[in-house]
N, C-alpha and C. Protein backbone atom coordinates (compact mmCIF):
# COMPACT_ATOMS: atom_id res chain seq x y z
N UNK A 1 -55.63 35.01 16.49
CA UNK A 1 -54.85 34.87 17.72
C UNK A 1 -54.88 33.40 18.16
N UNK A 2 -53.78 33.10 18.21
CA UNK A 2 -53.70 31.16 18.51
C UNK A 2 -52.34 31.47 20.00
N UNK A 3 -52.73 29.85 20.29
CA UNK A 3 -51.65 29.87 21.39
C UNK A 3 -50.15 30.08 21.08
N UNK A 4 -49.87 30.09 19.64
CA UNK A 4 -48.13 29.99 19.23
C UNK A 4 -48.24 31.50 19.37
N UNK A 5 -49.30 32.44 19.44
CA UNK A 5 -48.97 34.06 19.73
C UNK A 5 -48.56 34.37 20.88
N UNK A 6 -48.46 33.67 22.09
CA UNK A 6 -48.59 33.53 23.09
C UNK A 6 -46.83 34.63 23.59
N UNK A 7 -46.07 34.04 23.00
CA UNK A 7 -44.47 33.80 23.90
C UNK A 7 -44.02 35.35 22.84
N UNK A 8 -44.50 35.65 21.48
CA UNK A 8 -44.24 36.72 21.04
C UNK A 8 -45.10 38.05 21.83
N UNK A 9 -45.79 37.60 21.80
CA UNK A 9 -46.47 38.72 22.85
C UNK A 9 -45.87 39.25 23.78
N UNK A 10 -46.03 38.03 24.90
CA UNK A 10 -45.26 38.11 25.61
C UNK A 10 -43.82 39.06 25.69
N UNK A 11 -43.12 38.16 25.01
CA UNK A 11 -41.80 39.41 24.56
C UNK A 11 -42.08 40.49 24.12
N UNK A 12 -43.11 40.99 23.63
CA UNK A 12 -42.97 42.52 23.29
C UNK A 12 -43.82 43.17 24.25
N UNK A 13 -44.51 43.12 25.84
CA UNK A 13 -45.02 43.75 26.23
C UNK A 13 -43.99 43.13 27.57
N UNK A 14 -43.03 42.76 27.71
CA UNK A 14 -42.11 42.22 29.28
C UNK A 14 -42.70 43.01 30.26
N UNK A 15 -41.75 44.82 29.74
CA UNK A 15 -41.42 45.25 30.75
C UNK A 15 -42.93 46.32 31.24
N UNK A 16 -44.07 46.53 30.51
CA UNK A 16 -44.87 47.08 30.77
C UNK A 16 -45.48 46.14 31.52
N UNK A 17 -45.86 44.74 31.03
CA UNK A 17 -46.42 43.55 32.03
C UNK A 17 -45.96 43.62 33.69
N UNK A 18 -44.48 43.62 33.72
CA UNK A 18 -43.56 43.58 34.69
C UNK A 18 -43.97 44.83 35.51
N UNK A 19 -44.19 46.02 35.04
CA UNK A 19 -44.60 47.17 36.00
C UNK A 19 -45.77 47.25 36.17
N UNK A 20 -46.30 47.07 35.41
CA UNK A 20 -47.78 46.77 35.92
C UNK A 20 -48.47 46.02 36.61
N UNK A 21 -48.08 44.62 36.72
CA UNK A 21 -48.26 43.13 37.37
C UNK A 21 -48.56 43.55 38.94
N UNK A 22 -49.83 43.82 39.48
CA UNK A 22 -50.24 43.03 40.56
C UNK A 22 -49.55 42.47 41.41
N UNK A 23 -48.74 43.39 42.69
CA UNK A 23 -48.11 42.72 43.57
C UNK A 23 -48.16 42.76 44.95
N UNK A 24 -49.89 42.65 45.08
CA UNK A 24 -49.90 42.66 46.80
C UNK A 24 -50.28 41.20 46.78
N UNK A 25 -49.91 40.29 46.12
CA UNK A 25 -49.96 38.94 46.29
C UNK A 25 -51.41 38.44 46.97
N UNK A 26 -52.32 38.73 46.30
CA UNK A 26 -53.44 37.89 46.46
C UNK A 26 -53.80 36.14 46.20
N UNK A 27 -52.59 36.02 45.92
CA UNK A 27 -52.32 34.37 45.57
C UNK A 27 -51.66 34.10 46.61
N UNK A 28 -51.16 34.50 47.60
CA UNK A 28 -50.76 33.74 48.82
C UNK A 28 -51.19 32.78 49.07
N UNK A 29 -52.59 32.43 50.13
CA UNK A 29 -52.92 32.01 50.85
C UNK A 29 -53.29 30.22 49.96
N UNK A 30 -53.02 30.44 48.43
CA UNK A 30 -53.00 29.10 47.34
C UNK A 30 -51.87 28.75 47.60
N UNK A 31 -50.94 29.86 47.41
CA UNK A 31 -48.96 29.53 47.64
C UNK A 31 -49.13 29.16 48.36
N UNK A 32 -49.42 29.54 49.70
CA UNK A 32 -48.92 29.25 50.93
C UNK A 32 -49.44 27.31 51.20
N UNK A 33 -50.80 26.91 50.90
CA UNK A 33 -51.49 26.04 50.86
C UNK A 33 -50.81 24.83 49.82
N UNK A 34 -50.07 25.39 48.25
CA UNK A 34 -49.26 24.13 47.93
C UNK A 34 -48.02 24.32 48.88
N UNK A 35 -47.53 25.36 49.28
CA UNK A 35 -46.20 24.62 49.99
C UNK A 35 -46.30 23.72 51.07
N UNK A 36 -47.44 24.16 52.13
CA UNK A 36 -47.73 22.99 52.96
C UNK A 36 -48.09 21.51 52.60
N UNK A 37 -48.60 21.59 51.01
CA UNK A 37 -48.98 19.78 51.09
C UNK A 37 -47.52 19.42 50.20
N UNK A 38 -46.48 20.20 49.67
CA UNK A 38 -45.62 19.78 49.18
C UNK A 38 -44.42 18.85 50.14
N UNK A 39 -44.02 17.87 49.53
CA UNK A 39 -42.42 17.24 50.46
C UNK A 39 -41.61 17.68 50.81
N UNK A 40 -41.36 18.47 49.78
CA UNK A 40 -39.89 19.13 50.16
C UNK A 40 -40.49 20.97 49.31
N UNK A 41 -39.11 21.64 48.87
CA UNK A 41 -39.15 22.85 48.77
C UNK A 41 -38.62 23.24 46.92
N UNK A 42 -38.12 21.89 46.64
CA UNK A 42 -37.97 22.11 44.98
C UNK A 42 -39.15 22.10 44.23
N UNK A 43 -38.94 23.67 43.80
CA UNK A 43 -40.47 24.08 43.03
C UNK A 43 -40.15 24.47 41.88
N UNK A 44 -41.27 24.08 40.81
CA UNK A 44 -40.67 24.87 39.38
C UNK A 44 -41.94 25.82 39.18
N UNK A 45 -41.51 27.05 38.81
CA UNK A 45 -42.65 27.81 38.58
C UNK A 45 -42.57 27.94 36.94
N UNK A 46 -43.49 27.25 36.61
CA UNK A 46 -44.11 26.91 34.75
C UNK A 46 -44.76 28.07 34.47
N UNK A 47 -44.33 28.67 33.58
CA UNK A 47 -44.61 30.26 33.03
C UNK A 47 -44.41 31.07 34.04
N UNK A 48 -42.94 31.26 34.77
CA UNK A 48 -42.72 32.16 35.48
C UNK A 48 -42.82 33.86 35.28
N UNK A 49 -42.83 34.15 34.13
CA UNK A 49 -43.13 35.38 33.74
C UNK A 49 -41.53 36.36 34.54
N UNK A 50 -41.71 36.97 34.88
CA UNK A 50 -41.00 38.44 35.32
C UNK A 50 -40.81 38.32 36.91
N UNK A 51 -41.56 37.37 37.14
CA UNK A 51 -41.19 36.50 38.96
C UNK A 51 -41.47 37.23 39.80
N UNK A 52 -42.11 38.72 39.69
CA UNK A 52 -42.60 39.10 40.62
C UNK A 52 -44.14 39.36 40.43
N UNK A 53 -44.77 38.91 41.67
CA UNK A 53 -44.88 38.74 43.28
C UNK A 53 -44.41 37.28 43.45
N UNK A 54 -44.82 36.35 42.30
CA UNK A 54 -45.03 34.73 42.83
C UNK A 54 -43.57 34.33 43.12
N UNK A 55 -42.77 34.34 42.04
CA UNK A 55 -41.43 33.61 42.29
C UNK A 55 -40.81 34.07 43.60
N UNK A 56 -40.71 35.55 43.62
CA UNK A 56 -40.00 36.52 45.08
C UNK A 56 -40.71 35.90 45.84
N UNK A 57 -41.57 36.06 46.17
CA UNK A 57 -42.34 35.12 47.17
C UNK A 57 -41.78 34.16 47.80
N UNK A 58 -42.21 33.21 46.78
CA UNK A 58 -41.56 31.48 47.27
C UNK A 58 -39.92 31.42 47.30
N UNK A 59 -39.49 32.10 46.72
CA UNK A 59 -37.85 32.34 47.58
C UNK A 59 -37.54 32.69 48.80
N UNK A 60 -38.30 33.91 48.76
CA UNK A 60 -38.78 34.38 50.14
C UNK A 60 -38.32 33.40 51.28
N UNK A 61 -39.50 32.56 51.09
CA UNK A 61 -40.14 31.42 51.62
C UNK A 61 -39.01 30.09 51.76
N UNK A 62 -38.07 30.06 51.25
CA UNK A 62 -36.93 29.22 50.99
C UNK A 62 -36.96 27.69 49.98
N UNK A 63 -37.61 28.19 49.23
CA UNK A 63 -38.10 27.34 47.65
C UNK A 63 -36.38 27.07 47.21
N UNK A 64 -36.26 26.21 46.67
CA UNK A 64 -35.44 26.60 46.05
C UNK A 64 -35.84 26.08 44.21
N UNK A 65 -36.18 27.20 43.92
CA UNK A 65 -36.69 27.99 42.46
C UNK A 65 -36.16 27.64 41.38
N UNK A 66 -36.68 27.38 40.35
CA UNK A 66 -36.25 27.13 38.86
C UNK A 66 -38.25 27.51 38.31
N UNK A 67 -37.37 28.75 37.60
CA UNK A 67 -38.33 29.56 36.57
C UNK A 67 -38.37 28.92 35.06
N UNK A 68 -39.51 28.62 34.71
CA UNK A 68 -39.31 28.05 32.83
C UNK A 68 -40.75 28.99 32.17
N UNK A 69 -39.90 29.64 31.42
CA UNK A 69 -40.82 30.75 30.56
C UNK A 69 -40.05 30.56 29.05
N UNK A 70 -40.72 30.51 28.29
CA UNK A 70 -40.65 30.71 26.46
C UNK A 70 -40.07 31.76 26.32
N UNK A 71 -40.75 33.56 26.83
CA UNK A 71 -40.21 34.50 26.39
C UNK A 71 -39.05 34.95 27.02
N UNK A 72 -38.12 35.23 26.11
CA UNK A 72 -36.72 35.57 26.36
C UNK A 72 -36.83 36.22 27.46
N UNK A 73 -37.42 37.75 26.99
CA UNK A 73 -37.59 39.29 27.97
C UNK A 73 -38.37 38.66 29.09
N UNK A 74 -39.53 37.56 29.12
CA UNK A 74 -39.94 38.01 30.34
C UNK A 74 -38.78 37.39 31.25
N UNK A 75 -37.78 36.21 31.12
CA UNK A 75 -37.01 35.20 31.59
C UNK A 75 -36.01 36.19 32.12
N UNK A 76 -35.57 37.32 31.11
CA UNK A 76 -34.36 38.42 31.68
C UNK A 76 -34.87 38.92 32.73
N UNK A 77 -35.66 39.48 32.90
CA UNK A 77 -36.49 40.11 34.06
C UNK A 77 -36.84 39.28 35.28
N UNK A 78 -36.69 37.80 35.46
CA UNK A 78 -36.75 37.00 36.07
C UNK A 78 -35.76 36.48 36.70
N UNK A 79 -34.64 36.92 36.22
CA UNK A 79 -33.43 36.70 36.44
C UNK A 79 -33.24 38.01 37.16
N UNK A 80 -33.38 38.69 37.31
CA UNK A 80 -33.33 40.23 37.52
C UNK A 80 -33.81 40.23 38.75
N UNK A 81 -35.11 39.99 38.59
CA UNK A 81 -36.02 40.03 39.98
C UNK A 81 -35.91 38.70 41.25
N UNK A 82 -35.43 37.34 40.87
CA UNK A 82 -35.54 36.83 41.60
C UNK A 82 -33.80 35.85 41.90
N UNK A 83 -32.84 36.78 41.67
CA UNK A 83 -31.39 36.52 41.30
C UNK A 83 -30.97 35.03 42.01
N UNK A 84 -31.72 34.57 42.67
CA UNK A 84 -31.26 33.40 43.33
C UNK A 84 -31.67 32.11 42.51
N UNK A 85 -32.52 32.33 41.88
CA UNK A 85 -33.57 31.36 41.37
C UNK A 85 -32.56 30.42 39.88
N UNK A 86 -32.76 29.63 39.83
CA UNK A 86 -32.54 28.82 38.50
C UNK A 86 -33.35 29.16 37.41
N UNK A 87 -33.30 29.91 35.87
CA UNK A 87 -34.11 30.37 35.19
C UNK A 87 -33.73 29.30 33.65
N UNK A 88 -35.19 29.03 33.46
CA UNK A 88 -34.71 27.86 32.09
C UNK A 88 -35.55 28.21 30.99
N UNK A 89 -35.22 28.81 29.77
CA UNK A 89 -36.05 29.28 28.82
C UNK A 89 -36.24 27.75 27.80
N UNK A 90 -37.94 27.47 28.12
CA UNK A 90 -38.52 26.14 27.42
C UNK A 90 -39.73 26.40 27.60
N UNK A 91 -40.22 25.28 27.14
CA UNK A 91 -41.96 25.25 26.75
C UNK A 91 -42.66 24.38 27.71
N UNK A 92 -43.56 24.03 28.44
CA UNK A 92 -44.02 23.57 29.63
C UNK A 92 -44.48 21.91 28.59
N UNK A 93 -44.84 22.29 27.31
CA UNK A 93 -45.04 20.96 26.87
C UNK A 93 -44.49 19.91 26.21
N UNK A 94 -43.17 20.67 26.69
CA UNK A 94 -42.00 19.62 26.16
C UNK A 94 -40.88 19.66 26.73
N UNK A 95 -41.11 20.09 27.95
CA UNK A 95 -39.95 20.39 28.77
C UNK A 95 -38.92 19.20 29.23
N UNK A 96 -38.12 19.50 29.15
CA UNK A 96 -37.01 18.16 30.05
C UNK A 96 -36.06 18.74 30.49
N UNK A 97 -35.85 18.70 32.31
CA UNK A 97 -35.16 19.89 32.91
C UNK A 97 -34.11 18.90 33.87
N UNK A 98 -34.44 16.88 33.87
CA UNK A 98 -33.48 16.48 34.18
C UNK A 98 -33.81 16.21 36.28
N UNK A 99 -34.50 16.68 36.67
CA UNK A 99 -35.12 17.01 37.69
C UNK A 99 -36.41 16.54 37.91
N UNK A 100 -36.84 16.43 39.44
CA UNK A 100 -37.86 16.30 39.84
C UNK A 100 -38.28 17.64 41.16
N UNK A 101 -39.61 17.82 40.99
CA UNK A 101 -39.86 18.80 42.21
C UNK A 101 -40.88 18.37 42.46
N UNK A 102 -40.95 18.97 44.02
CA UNK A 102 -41.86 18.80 45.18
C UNK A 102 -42.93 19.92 45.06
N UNK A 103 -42.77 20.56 44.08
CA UNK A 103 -44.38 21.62 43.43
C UNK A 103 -44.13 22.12 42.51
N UNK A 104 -45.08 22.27 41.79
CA UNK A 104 -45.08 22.60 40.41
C UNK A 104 -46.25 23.78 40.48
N UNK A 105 -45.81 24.94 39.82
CA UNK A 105 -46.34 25.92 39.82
C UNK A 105 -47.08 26.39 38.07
N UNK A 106 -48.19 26.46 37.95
CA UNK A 106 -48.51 27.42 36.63
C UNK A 106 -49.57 28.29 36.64
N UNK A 107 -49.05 29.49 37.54
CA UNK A 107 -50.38 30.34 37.86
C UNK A 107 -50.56 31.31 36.49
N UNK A 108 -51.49 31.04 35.83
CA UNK A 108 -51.78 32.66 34.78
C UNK A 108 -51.29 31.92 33.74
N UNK A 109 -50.86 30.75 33.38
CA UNK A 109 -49.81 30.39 32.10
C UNK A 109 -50.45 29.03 31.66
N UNK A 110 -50.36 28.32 32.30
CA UNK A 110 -51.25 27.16 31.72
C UNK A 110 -52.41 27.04 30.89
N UNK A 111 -52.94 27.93 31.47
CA UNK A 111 -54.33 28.31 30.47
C UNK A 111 -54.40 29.37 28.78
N UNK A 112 -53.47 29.65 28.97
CA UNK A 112 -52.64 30.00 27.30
C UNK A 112 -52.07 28.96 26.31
N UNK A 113 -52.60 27.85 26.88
CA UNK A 113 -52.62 26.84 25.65
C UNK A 113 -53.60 26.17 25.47
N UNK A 114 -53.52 25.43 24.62
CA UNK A 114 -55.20 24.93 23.84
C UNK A 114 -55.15 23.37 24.56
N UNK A 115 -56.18 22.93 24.32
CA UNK A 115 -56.47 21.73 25.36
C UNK A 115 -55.41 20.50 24.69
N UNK A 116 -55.04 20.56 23.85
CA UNK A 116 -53.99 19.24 23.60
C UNK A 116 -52.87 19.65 23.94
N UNK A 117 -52.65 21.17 24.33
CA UNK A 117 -51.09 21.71 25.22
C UNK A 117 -51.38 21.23 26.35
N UNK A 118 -52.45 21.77 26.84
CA UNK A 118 -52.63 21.13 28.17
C UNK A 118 -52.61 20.11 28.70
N UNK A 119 -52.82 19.15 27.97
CA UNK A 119 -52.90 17.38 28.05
C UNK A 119 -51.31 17.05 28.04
N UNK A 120 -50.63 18.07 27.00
CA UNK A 120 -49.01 17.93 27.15
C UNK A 120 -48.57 18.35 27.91
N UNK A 121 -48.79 19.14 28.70
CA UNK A 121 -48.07 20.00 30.26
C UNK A 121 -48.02 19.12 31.32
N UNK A 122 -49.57 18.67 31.28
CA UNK A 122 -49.58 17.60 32.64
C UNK A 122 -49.20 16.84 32.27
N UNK A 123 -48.88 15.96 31.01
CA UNK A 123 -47.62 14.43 31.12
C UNK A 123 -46.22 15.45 31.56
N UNK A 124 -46.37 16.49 31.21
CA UNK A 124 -44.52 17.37 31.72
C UNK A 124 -44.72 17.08 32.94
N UNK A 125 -45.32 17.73 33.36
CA UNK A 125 -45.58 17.79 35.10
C UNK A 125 -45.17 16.53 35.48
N UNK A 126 -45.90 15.65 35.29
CA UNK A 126 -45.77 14.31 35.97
C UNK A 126 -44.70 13.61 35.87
N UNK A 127 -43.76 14.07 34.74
CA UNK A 127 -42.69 13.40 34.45
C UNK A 127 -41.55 14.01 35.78
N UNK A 128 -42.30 15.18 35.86
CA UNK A 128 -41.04 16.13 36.61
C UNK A 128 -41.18 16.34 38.39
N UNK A 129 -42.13 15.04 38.56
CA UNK A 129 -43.12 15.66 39.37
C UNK A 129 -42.08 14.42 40.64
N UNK A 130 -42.12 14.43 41.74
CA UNK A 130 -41.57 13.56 43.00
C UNK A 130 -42.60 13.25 43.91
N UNK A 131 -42.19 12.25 44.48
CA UNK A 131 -43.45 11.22 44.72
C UNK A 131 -44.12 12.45 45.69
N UNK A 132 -45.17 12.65 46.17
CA UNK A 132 -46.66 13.25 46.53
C UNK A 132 -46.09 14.94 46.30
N UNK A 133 -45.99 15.40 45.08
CA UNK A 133 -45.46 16.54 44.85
C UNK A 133 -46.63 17.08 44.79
N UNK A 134 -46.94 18.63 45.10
CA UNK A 134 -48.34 19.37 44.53
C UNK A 134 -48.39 19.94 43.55
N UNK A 135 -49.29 20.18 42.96
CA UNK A 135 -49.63 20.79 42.04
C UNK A 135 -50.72 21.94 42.01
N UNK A 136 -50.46 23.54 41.39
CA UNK A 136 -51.49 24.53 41.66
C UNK A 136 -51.07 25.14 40.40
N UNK A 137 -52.54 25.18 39.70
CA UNK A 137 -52.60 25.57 38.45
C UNK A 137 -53.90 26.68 38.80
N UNK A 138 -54.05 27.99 37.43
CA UNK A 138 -55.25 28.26 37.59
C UNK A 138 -55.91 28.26 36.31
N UNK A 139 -56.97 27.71 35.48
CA UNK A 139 -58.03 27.47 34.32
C UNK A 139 -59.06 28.90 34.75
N UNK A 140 -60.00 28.95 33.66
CA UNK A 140 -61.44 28.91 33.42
C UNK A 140 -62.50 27.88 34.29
N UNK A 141 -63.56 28.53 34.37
CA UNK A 141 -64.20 27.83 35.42
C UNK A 141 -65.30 26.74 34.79
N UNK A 142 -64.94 26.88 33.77
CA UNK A 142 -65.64 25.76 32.88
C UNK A 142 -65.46 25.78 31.42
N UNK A 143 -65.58 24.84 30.91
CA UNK A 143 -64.81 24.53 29.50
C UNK A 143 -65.07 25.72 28.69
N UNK A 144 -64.48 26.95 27.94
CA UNK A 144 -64.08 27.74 27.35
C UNK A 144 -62.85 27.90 26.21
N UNK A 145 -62.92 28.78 25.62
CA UNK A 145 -62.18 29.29 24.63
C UNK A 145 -62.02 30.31 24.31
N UNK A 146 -61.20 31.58 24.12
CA UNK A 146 -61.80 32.96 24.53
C UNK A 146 -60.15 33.89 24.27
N UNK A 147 -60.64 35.16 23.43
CA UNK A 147 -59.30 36.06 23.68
C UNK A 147 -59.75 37.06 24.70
N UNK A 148 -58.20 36.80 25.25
CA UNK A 148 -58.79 38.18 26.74
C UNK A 148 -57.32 39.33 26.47
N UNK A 149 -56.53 39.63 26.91
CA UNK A 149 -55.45 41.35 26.94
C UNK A 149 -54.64 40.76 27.94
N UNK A 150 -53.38 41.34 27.38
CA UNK A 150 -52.67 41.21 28.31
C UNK A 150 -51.53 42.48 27.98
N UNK A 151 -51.77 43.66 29.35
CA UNK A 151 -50.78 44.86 28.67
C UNK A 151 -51.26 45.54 27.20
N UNK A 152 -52.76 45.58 26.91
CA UNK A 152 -53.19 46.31 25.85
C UNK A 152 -53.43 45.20 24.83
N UNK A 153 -52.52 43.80 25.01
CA UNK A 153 -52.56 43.24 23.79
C UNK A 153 -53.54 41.46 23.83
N UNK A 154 -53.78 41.57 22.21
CA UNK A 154 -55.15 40.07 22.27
C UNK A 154 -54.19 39.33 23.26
N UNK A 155 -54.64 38.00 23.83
CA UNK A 155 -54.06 37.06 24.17
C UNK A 155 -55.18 35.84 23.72
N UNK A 156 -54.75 34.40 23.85
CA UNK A 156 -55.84 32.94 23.94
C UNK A 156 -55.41 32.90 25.17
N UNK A 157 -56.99 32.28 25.46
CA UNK A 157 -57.15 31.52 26.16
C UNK A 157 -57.92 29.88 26.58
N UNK A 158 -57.56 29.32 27.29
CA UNK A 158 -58.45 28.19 26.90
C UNK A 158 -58.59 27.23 28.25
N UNK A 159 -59.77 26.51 28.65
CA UNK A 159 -60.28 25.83 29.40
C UNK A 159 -61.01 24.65 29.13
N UNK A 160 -60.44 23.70 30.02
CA UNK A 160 -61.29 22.19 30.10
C UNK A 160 -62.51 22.21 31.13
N UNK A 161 -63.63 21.80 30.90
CA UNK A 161 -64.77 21.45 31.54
C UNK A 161 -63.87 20.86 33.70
N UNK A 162 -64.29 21.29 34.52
CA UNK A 162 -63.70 20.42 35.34
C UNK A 162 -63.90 19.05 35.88
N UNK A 163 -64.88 18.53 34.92
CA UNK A 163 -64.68 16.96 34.81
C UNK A 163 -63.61 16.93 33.94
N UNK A 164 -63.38 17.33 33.28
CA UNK A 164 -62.35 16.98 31.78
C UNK A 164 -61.12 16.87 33.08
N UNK A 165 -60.71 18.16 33.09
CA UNK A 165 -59.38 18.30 34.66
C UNK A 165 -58.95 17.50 35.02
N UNK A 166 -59.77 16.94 36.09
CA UNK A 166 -60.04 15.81 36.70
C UNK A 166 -59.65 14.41 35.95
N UNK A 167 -60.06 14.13 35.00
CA UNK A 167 -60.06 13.07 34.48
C UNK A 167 -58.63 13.11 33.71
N UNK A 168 -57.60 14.15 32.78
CA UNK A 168 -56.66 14.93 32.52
C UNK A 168 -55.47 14.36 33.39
N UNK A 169 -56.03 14.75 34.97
CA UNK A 169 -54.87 15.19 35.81
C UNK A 169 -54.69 13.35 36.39
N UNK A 170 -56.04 12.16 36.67
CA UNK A 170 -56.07 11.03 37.27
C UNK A 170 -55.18 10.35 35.72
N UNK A 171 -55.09 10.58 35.07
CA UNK A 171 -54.29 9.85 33.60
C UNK A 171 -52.92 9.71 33.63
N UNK A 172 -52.56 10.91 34.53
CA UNK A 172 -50.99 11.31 34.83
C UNK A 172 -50.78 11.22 35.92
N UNK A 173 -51.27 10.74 36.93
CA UNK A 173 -51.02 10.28 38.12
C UNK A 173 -51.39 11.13 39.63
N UNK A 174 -52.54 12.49 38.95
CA UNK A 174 -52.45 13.57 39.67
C UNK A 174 -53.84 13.67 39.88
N UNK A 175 -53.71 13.83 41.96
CA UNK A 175 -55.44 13.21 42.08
C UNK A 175 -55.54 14.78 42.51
N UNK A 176 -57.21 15.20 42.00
CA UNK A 176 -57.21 16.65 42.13
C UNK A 176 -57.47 16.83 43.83
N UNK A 177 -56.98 17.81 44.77
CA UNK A 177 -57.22 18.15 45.68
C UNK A 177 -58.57 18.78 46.04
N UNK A 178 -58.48 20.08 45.22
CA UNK A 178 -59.51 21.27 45.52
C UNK A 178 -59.33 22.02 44.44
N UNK A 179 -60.71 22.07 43.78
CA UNK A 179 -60.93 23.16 42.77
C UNK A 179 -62.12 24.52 43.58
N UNK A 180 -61.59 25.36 43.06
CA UNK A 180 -62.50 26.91 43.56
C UNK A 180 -62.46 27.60 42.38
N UNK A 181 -63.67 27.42 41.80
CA UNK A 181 -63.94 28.39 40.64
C UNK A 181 -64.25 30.00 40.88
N UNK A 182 -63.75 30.55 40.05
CA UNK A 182 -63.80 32.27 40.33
C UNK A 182 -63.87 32.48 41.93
N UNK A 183 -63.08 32.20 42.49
CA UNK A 183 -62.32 32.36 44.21
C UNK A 183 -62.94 34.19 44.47
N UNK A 184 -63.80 34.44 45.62
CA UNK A 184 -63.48 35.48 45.38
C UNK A 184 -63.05 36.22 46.44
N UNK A 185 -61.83 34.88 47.20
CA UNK A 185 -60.66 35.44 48.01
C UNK A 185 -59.45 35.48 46.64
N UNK A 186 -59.39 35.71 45.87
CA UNK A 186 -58.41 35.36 44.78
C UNK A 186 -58.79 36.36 43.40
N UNK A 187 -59.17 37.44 43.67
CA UNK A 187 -59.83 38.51 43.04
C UNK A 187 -60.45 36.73 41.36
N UNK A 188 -61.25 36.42 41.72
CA UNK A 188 -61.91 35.50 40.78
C UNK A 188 -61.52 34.49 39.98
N UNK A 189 -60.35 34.17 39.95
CA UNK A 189 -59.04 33.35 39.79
C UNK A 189 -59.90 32.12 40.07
N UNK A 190 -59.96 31.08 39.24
CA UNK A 190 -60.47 29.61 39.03
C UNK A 190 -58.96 29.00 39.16
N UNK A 191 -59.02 28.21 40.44
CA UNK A 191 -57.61 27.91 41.37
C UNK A 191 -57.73 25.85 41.51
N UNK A 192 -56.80 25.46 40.70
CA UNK A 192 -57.15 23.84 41.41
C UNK A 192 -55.78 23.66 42.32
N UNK A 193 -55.68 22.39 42.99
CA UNK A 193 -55.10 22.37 43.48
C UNK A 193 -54.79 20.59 43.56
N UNK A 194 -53.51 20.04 43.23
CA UNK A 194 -53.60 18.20 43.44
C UNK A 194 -52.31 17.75 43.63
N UNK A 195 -52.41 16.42 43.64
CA UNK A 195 -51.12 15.83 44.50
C UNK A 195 -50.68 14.56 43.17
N UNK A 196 -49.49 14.32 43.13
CA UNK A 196 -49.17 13.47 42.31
C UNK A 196 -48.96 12.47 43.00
N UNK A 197 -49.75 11.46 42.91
CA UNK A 197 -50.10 9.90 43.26
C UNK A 197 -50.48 9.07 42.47
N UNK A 198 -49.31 8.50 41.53
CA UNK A 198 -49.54 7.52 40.32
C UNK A 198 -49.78 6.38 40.70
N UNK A 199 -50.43 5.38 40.59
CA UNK A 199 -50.88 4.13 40.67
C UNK A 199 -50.05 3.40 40.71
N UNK A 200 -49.74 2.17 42.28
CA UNK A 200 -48.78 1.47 41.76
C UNK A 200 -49.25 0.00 41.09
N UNK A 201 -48.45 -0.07 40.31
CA UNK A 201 -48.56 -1.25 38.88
C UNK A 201 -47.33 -2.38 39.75
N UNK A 202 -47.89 -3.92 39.68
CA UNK A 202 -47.13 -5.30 39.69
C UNK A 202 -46.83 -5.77 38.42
């Protein structure tokens, strides 16, 4: 099981994921916390999955939304569930969407790639990112490697030490806010939270 299993999976478990998925939104009070340090309301949610609770949510909320997920099925279902939203089927580590947003979202998805994806997500991010945009990702609570299920089936997973993070996120211009390892307002969810503030260069 490697991270390229990731987006096939995915597609073959959509719609059981989708009914099953957890939706009394215990990730609020993180949502709610990047939209306040964000500028504005253009958010991309990076591995949007099937968009419900998170994406409905932040529409809700008057985001205006662009979903980027790999798997086809979960992207149809995203389209489905959150009909207002902009939906873009790509890869978070090579994304080019032409745009900048005021938050960047990768709850549950970021951490399904191996640490040199990850090192490639956050140059995405940053590329895509507008001046003091936020950022809320959730990792492992310390450097790991590990298959866990998703809908019956293996999944990877993978985590940087949170010095590594840290040091990761200050490379790309992104100073960490607040990390809370295994939150357990966040049923245990290892939650960071940072602001994109690149260095200015003469």
């Amino acid at each position: 099981m490697t991270p390229e299993d990731i987006l096939p999976t995915y597609d073959r478990v959509a719609l059981r994921w989708d009914a099953e998925r957890d939706r009394t939104l215990f990730e609020r009070a993180h949502l709610d916390r990047m939209l306040a340090a964000a500028p504005g309301l253009r958010v991309l949610d990076a591995g949007c999955g099937a968009g419900r609770p998170i994406a409905a949510y932040l529409a809700g909320r008057g985001a205006d939304l662009t979903g980027l997920d790999g798997a086809g099925a979960m992207l149809a279902l995203f389209r489905r569930n959150v009909p207002g939203a902009r939906a873009v089927q790509g890869d978070m580590r090579t994304m080019t969407l032409g745009q900048r947003f005021d938050a960047i979202l990768a709850w549950n998805s970021f951490f399904h790639l191996d640490p040199a994806g990850q090192a490639a997500a956050v140059a995405r991010f940053a590329a895509h990112a507008a001046p003091g945009a936020a950022l809320l990702f959730t990792s492992g609570p310390d450097a790991s490697e590990r298959i866990g299920s998703v809908a019956g089936q293996p999944v990877y997973h993978a985590s940087l030490a949170p010095a590594a993070y840290r040091r990761l996120l200050a490379r790309h211009g992104w100073c960490a806010t607040a990390f809370t390892p295994e939150d357990p307002a966040c049923r245990g969810h290892s939650v960071w939270h940072a602001r994109f503030a690149p260095a200015v260069t003469s």
